[in-house]
Protein backbone atom coordinates (compact mmCIF):
# COMPACT_ATOMS: atom_id res chain seq x y z
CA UNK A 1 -27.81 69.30 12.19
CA UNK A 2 -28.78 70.31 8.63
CA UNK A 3 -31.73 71.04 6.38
CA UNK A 4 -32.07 70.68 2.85
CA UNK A 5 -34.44 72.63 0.60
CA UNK A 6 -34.66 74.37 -2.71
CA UNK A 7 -31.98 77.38 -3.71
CA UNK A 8 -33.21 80.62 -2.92
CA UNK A 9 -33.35 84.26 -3.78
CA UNK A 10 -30.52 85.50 -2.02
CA UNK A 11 -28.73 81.98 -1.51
CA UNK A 12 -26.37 83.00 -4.49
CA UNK A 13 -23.64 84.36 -3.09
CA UNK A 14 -23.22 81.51 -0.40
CA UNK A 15 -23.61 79.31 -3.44
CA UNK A 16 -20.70 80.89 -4.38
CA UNK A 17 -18.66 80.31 -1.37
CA UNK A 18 -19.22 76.99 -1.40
CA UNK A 19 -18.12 75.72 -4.71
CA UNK A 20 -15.11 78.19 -3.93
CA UNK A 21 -14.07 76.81 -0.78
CA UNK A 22 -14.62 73.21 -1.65
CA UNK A 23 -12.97 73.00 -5.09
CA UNK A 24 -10.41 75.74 -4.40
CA UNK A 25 -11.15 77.03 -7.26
CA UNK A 26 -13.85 79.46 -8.88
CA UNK A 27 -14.87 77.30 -12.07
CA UNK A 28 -17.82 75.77 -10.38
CA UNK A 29 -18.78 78.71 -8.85
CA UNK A 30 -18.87 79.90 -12.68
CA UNK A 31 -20.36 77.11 -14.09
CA UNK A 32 -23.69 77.12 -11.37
CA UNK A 33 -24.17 80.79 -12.09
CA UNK A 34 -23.98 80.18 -15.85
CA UNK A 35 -26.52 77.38 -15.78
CA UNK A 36 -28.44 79.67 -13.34
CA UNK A 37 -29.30 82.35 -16.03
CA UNK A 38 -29.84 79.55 -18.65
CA UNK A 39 -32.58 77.86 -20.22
CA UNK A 40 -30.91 74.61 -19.32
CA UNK A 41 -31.68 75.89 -15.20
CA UNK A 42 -34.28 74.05 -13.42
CA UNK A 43 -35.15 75.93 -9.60
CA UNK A 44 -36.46 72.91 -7.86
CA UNK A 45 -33.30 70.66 -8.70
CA UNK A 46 -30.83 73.37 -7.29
CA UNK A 47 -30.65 72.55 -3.54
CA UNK A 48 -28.85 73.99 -0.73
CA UNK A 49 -28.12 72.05 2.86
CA UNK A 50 -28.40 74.87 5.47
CA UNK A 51 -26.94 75.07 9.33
CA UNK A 52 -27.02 78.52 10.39
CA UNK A 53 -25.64 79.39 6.92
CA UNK A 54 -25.25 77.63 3.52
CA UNK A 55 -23.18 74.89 3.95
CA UNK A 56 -23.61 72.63 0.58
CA UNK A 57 -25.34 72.92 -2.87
CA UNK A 58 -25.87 70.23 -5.80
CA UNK A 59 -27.05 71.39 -8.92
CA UNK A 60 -29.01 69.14 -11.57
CA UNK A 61 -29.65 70.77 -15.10
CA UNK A 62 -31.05 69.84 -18.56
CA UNK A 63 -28.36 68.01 -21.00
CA UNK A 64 -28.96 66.12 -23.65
CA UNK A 65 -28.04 62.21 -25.29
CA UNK A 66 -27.75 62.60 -28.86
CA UNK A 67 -28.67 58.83 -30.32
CA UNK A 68 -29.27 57.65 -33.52
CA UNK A 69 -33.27 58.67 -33.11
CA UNK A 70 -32.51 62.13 -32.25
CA UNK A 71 -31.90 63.44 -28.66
CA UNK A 72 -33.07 62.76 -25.62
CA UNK A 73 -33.21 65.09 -22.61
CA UNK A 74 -31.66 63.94 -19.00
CA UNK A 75 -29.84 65.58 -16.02
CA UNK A 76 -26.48 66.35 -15.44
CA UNK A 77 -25.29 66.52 -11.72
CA UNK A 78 -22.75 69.28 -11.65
CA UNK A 79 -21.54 70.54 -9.30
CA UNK A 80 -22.11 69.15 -6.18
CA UNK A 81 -19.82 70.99 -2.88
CA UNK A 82 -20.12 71.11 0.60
CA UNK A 83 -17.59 73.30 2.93
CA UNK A 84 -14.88 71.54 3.94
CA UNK A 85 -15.73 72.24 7.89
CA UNK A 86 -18.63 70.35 6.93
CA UNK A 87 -17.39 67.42 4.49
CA UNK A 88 -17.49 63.93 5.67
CA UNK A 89 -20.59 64.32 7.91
CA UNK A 90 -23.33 63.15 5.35
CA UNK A 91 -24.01 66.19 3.71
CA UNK A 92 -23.24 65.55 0.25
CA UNK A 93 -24.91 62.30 0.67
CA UNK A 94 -27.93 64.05 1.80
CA UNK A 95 -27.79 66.64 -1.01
CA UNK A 96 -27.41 63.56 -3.53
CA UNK A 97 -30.43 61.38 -1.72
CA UNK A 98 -32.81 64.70 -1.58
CA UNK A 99 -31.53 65.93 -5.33
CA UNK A 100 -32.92 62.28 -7.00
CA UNK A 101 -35.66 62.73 -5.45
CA UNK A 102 -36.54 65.87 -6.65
CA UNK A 103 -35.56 64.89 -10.18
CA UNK A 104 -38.10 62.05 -10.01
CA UNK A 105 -40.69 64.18 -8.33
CA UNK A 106 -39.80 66.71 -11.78
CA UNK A 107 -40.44 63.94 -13.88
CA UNK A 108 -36.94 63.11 -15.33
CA UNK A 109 -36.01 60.00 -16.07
CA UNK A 110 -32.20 59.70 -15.64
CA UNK A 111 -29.09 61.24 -14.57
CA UNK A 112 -25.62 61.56 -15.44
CA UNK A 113 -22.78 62.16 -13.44
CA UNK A 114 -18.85 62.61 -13.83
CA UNK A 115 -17.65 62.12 -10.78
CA UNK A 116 -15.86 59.92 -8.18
CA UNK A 117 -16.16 56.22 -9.13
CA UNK A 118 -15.86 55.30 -5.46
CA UNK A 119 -19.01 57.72 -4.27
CA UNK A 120 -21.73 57.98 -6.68
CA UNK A 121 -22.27 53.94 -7.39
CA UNK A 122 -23.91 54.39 -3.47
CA UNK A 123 -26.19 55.83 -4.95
CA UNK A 124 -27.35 53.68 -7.63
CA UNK A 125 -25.14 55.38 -10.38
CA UNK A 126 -23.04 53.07 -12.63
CA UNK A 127 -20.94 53.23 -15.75
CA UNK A 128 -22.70 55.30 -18.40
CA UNK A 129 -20.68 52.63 -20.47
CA UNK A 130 -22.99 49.91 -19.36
CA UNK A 131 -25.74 51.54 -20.79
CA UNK A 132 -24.57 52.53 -24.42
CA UNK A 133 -24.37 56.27 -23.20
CA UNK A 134 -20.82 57.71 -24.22
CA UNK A 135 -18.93 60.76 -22.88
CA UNK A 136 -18.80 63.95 -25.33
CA UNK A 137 -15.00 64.03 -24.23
CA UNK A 138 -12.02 61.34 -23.12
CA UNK A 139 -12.54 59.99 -19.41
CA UNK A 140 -12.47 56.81 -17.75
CA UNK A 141 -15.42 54.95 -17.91
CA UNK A 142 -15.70 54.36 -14.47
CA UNK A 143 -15.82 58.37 -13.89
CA UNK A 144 -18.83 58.92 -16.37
CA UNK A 145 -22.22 57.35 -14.73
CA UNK A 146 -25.56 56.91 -15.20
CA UNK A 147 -28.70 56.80 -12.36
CA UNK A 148 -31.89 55.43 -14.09
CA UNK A 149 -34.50 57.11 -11.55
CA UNK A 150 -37.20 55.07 -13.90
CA UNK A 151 -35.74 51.84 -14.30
CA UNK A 152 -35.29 50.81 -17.83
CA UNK A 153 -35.37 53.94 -19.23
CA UNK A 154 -32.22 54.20 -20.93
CA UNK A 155 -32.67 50.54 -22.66
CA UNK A 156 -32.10 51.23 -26.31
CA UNK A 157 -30.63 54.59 -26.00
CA UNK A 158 -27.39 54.49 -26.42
CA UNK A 159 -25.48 57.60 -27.50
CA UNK A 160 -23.28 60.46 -26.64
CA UNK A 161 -24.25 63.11 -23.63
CA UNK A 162 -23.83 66.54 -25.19
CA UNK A 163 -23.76 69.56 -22.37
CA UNK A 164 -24.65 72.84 -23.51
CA UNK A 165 -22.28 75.55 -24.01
CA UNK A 166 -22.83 77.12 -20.67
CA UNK A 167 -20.64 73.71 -19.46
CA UNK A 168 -18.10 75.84 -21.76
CA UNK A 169 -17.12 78.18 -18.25
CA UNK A 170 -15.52 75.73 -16.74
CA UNK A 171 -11.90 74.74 -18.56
């Protein structure tokens, strides 16, 4: 059994560990403590899934849509991890249920994901494609989604996502 509530002070290094351990790698790790110190950070949409220790995080922060009217702020999901003694049990699913939530309780409107085209339609997230919104790099348009959390809101909106150079940390 698991819990899932806000990020912490003193939740950062097993933050850390988890991005580590799931992507094998230490470019999320790098990229959640870069958004972390940034303006672009929001506390309440950084949540942690907790056993007896940290066992997954997701991370929603401020991006942008640049469109022909000017820009328009959204989310960005990224990252998302869970341990891998811990993946396949419905804690990432959790983490993404309890993380929209949380963006809608914020306020936000919308979310964008690049991700796995076979997990995060579950959730309601589709082609950003389908909506006008275009990637700021080359990917497969079935890897770069959208979530409308207000339904409707991205109608006439098309345009390019632009991260912020903290994104820039991860290569």
């Amino acid at each position: 059994m698991f819990t899932i509530r806000p990020e912490q002070n003193g939740d950062a290094a097993a933050i850390r560990d988890v991005h580590t351990l799931a992507f094998q790698r230490e470019n999320e790790a790098r990229l959640v403590e870069a958004i972390r110190t940034s303006a672009f950070f929001v506390p309440e949409l950084s949540l942690v899934a907790v056993a007896d220790e940290v066992i997954g995080h997701i991370l929603f922060s401020i991006i942008s849509i640049e469109t022909g009217k000017g820009s328009v702020s959204t989310l960005g999901l990224a990252p998302m991890a869970v341990k891998p003694d811990w993946q396949h049990q419905g804690v990432g699913s959790a983490l993404v249920r309890e993380g929209l939530q949380a963006c809608k309780a914020s306020g936000f409107e919308h979310v964008v994901v690049l991700g796995h085209p076979a997990y995060y339609p579950r959730f309601g997230f589709q082609p950003a494609k389908t909506k006008g919104i275009e990637p700021p790099f080359p990917v497969p348009d079935e890897v770069f989604m959208v979530y409308e959390i207000k339904k409707g809101s991205l109608n006439d909106r098309s345009g390019k996502v632009k991260y912020p150079p903290v994104f820039d940390v991860v290569t």
